[in-house]
Protein backbone atom coordinates (compact mmCIF):
# COMPACT_ATOMS: atom_id res chain seq x y z
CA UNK A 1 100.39 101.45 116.02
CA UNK A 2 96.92 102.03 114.09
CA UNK A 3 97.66 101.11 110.17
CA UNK A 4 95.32 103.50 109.39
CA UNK A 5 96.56 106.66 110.93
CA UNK A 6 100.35 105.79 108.82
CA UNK A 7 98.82 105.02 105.09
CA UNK A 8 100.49 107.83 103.41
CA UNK A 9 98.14 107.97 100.39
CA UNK A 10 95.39 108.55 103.11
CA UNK A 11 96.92 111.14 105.25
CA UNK A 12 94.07 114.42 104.75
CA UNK A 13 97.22 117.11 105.89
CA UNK A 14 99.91 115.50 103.75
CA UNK A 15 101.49 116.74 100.19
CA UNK A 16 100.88 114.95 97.13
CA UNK A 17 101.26 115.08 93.17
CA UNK A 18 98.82 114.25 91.15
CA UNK A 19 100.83 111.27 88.34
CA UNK A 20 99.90 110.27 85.15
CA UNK A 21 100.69 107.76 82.43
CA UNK A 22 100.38 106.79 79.28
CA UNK A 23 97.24 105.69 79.03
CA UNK A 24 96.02 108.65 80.77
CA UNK A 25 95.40 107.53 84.27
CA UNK A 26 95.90 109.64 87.13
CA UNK A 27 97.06 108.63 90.87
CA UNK A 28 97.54 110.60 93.62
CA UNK A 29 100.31 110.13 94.97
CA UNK A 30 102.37 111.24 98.31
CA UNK A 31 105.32 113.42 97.44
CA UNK A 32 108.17 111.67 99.66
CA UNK A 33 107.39 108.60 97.84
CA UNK A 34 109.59 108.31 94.26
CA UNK A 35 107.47 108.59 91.28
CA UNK A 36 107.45 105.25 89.85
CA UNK A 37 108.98 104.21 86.05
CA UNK A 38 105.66 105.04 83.66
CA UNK A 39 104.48 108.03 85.37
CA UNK A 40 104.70 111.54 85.43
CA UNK A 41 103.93 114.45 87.50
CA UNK A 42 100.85 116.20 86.07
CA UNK A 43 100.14 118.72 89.42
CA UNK A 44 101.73 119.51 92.45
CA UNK A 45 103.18 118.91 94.84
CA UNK A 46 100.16 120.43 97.17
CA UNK A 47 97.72 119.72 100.03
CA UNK A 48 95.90 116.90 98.89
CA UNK A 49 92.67 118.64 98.27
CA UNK A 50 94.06 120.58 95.70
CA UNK A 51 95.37 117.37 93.88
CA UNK A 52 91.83 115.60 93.94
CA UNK A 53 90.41 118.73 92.38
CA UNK A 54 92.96 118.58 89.78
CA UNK A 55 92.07 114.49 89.39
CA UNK A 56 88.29 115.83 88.99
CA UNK A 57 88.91 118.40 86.86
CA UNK A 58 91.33 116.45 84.24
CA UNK A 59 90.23 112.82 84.57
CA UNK A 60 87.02 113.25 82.97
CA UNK A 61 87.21 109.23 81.02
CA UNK A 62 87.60 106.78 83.92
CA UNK A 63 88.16 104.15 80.84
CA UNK A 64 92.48 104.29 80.09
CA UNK A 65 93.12 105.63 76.74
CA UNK A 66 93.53 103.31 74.24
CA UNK A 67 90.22 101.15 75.58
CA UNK A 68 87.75 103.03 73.69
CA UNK A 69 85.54 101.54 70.60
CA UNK A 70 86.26 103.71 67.55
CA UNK A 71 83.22 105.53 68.03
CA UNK A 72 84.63 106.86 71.68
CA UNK A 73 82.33 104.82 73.85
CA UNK A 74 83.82 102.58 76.04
């Protein structure tokens, strides 16, 4: 069976949430899978488009919170 085709955080038609933690990262995750100890729903569930525009939308500092000089910069 093709790996690729079976990756659930790949699959284009799937349902996923959109998780967060505490230093403000966000994953997206599939929603059959258990959200992990850490992280919290944030959006969803929904297609998975919908949850990468959320991620695009909200995740505006790739840098986790708490990494940032005092000034803001990374």
């Amino acid at each position: 069976m093709d790996q690729s085709s079976t990756n659930p955080f790949e699959n284009e038609s799937g349902v996923y949430r959109v998780l967060t933690n505490a230093a403000g990262e966000h994953s997206l995750w599939p929603d059959f899978v258990a959200v992990p100890d850490g992280w919290e729903t944030a959006f969803g569930p929904d297609v998975r488009a919908a949850c990468l525009g959320y991620v695009e939308e909200h995740w505006t500092a790739l840098a986790p919170a708490g990494s940032q000089g005092r000034d803001g910069r990374s």
